[in-house]
C-alpha atoms as a PDB file:
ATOM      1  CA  UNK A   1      13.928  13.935  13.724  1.00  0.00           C
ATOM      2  CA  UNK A   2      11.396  11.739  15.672  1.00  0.00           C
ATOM      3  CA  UNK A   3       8.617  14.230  14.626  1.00  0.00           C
ATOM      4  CA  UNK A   4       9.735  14.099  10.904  1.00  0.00           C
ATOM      5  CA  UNK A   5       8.942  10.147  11.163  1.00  0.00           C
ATOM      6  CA  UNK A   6       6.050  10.802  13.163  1.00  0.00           C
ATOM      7  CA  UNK A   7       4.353  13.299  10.333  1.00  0.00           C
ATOM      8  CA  UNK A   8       5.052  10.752   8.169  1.00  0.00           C
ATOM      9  CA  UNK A   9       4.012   7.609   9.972  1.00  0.00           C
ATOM     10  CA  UNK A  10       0.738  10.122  10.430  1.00  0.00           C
ATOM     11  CA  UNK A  11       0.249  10.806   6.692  1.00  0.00           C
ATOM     12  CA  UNK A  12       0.728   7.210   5.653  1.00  0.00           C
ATOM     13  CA  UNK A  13      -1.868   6.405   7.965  1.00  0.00           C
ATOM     14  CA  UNK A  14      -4.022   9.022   6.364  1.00  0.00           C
ATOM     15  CA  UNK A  15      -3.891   7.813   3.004  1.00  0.00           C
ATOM     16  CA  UNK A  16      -3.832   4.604   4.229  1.00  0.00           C
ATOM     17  CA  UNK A  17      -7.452   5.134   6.010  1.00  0.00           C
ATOM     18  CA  UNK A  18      -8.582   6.866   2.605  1.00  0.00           C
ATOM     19  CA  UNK A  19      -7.275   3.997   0.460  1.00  0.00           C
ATOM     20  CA  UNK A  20      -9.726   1.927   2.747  1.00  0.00           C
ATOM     21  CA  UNK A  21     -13.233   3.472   0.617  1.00  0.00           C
ATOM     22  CA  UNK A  22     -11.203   4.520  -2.103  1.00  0.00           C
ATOM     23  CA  UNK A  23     -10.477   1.543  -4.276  1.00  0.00           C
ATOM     24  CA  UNK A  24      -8.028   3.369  -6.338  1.00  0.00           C
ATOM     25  CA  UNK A  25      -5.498   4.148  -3.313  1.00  0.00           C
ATOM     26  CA  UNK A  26      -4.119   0.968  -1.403  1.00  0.00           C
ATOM     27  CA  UNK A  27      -4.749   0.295   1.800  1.00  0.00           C
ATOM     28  CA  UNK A  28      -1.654  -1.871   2.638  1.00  0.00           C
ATOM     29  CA  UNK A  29       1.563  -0.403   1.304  1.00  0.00           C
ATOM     30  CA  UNK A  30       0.510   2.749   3.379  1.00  0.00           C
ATOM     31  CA  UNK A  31      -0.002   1.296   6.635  1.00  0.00           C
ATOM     32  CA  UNK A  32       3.303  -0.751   5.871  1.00  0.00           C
ATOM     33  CA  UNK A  33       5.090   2.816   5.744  1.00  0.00           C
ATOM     34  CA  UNK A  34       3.322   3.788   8.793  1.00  0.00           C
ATOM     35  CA  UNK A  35       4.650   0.439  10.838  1.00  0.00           C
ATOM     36  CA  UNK A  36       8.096   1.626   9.648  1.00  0.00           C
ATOM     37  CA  UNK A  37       7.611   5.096  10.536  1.00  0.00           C
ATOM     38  CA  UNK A  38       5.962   4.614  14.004  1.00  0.00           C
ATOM     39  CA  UNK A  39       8.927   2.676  15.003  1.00  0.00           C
ATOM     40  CA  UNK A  40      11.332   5.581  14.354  1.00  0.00           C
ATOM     41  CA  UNK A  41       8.984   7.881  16.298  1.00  0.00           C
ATOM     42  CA  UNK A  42       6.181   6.437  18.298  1.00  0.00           C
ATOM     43  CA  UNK A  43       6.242   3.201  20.208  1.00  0.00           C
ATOM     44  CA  UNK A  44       2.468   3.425  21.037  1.00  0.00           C
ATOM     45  CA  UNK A  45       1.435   4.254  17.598  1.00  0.00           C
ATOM     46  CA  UNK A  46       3.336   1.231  16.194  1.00  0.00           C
ATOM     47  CA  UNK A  47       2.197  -1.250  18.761  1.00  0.00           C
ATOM     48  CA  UNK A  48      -1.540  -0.067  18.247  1.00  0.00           C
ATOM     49  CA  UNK A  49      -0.489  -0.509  14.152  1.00  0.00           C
ATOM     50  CA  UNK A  50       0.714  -3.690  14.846  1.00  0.00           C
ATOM     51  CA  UNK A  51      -1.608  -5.151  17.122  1.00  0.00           C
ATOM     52  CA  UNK A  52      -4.714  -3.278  14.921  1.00  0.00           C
ATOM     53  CA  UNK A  53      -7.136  -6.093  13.794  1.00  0.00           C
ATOM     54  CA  UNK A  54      -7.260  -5.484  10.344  1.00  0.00           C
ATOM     55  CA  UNK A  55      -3.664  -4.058   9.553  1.00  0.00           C
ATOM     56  CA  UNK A  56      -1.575  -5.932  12.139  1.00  0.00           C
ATOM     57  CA  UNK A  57      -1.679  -9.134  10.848  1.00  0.00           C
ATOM     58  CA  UNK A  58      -0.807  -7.430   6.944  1.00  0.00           C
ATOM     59  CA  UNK A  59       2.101  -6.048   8.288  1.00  0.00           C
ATOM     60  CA  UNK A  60       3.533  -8.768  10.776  1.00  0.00           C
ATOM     61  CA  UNK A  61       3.237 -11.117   7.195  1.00  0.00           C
ATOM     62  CA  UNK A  62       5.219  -8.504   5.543  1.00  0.00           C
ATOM     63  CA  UNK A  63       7.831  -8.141   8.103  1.00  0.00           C
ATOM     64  CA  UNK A  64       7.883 -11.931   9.025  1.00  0.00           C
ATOM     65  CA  UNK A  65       8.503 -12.813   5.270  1.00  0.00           C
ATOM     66  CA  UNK A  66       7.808 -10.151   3.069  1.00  0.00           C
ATOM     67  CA  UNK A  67       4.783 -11.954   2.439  1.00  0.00           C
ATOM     68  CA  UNK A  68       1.101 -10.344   1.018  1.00  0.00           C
ATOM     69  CA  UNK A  69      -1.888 -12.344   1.472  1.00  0.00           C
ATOM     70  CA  UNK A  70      -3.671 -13.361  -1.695  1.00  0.00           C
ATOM     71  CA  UNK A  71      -7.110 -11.361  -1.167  1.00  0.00           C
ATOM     72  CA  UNK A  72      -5.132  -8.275  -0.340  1.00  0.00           C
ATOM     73  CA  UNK A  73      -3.079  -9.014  -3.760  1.00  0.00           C
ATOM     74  CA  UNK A  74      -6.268  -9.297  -5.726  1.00  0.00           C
ATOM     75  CA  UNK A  75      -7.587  -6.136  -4.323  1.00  0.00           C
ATOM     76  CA  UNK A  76      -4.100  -4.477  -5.485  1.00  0.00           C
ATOM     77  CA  UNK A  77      -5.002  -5.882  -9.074  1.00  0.00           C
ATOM     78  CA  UNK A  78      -8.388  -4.466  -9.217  1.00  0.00           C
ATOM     79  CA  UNK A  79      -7.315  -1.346  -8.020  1.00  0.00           C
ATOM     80  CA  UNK A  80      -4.462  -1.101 -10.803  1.00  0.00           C
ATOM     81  CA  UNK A  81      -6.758  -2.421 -13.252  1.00  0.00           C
ATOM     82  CA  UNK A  82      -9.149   0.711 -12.148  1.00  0.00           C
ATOM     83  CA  UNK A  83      -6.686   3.249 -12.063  1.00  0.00           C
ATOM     84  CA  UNK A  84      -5.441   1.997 -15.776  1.00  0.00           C
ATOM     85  CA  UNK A  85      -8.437   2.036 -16.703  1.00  0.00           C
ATOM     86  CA  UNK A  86      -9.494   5.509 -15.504  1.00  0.00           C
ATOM     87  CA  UNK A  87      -6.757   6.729 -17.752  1.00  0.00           C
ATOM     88  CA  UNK A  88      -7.925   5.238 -20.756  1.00  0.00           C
ATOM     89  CA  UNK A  89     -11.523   6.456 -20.067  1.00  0.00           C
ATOM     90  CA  UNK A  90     -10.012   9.698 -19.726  1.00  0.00           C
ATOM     91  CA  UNK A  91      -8.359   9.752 -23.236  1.00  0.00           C
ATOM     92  CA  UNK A  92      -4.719  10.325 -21.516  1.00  0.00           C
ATOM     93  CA  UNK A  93      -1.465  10.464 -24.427  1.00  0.00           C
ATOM     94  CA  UNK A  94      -0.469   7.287 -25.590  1.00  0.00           C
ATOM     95  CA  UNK A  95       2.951   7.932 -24.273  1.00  0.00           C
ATOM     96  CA  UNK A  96       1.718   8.611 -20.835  1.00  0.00           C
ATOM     97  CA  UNK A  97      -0.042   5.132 -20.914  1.00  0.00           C
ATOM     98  CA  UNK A  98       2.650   3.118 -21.934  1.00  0.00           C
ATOM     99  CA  UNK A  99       4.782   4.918 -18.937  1.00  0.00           C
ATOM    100  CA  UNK A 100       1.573   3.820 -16.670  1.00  0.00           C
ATOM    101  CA  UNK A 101       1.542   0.545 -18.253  1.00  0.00           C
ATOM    102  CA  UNK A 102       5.037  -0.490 -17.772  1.00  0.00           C
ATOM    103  CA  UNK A 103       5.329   1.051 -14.157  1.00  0.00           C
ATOM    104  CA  UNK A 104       1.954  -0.700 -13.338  1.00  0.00           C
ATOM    105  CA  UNK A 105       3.318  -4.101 -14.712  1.00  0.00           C
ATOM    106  CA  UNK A 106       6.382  -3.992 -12.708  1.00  0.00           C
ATOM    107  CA  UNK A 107       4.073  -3.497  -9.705  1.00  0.00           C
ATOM    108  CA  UNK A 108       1.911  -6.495 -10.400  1.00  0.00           C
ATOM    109  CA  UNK A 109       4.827  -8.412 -11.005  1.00  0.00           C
ATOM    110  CA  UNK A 110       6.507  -7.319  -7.578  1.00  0.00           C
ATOM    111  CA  UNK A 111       3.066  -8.128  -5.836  1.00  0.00           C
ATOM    112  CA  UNK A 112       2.608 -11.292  -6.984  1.00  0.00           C
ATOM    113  CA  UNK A 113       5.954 -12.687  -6.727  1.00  0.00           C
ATOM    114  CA  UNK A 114       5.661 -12.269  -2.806  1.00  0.00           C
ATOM    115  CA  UNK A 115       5.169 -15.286  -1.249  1.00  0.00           C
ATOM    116  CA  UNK A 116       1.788 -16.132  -0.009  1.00  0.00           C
ATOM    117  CA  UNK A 117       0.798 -15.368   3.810  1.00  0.00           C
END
């Protein structure tokens, strides 16, 4: 089982790193699933995750008190703004925005509802 969690603590990372130059994919919510996942399978990866510059102090907020900082929560609102937009652009069934719309909503209002780090 430890290398099922480890795979997965691996791909997070992955996307995680792409979400990095990729506006449209977050960064955060990625290496979050990594923390969790390198502590099921891989006490050095999750130490290096935690202790990482850039992404430990993300994730000790969000384990501490399921906090998100405010600059990472306006990145996650330009990104969702992009990706909405993208669909638009792209002419997608009014249906399937609505769907997009609602689900993205809920997501904003999750994000900023966390308290503040």
């Amino acid at each position: 089982m430890r290398l099922v969690w480890l795979i997965l603590g691996l791909t997070s990372l992955a996307l995680g790193g792409i979400g990095v130059v990729l506006p449209i994919l977050p960064t955060v919510p990625f290496m979050l699933l990594a923390a969790f996942f390198f502590s099921k399978s891989s006490e050095r990866l999750h130490h290096w995750l935690l202790t990482h510059p850039r992404f430990g102090p993300s994730i000790e907020d969000w384990q501490r008190n399921g906090a998100i900082n405010r600059r990472v929560k306006g990145y996650a609102t330009v990104s969702i703004l992009a990706a909405f937009g993208i669909s638009l652009v792209l002419g997608l069934k009014l249906l399937l925005l609505i769907l997009q719309a609602t689900i993205l909503t809920g997501v904003l209002v999750f994000i900023w509802s966390r308290p503040e780090a």
